[in-house]
C-alpha atoms as a PDB file:
ATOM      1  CA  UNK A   1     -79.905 -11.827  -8.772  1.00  0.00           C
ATOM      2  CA  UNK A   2     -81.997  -9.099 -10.443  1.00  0.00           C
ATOM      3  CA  UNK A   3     -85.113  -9.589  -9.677  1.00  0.00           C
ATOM      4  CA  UNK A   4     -86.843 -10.117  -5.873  1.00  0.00           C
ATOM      5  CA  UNK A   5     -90.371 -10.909  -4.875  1.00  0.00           C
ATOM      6  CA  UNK A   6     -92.675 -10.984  -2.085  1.00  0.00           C
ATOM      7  CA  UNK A   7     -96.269 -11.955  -1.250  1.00  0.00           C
ATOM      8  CA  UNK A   8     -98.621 -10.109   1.021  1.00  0.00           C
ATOM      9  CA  UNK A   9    -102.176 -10.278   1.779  1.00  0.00           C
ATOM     10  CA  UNK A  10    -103.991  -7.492   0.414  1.00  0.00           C
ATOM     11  CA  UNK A  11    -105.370  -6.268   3.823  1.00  0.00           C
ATOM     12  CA  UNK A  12    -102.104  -5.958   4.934  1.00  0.00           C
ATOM     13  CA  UNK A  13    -100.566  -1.874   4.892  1.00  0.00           C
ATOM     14  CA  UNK A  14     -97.946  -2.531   7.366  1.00  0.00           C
ATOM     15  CA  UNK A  15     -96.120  -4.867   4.644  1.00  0.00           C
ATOM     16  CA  UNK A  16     -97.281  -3.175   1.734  1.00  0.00           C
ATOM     17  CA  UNK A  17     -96.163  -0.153   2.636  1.00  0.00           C
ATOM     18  CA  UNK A  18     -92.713  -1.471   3.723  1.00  0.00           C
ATOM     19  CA  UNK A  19     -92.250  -2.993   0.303  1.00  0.00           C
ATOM     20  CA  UNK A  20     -93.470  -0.061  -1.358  1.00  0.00           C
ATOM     21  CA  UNK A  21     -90.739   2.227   0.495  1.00  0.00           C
ATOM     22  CA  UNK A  22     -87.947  -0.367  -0.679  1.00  0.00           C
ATOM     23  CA  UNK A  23     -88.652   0.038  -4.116  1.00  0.00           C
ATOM     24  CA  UNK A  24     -91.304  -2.900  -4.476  1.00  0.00           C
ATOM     25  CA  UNK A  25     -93.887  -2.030  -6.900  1.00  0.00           C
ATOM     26  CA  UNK A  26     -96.774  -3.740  -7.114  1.00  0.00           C
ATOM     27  CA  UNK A  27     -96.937  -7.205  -9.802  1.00  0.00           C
ATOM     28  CA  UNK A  28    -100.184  -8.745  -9.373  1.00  0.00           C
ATOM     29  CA  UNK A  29    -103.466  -9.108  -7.233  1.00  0.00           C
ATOM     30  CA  UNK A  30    -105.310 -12.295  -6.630  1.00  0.00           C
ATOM     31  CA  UNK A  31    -107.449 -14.416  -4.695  1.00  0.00           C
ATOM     32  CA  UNK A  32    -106.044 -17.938  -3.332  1.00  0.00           C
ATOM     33  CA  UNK A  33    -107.600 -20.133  -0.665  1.00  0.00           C
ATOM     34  CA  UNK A  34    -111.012 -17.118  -1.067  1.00  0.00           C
ATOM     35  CA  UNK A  35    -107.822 -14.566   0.591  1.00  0.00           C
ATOM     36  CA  UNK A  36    -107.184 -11.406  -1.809  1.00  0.00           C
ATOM     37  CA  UNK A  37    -103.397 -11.189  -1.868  1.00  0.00           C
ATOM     38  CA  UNK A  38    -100.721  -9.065  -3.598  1.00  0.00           C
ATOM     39  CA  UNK A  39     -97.583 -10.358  -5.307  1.00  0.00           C
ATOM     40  CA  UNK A  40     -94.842  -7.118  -5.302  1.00  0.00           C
ATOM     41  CA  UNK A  41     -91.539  -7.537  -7.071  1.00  0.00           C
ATOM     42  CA  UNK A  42     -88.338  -5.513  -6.959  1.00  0.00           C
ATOM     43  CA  UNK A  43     -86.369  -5.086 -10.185  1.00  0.00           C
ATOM     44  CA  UNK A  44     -82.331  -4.224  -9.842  1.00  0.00           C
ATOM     45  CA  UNK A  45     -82.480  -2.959 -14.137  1.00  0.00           C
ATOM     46  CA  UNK A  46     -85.748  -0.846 -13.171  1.00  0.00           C
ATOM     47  CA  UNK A  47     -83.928   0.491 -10.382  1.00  0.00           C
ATOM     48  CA  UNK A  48     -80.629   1.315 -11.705  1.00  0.00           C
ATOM     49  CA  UNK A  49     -82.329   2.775 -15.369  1.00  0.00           C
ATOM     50  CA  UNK A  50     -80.895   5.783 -15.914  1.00  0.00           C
ATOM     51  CA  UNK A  51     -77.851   5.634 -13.943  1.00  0.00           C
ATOM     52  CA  UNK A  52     -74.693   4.713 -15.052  1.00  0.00           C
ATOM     53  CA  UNK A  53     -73.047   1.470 -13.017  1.00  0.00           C
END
């Protein structure tokens, strides 16, 4: 697996903020349903660029 996503609604900083610390950066925003949302995806190349494995 190299890549991980997650959803969030975009009034939510508790979960933001948790992906954000993990290494989540931020994808996309939208609105679904009339609810803005954010899509956040961690990538395992991004994260290991730069180091040797």
């Amino acid at each position: 697996m190299k890549t991980v996503g997650g959803f969030t609604f975009a009034d939510n900083a508790g979960s933001i903020r948790v992906m954000e610390k993990n290494g989540f950066r931020l994808e996309e925003r939208f609105v679904e349903d009339g609810v803005a949302s954010c899509y956040y995806v961690w990538n395992l190349e991004a994260e290991n660029e730069g180091k040797q494995v």
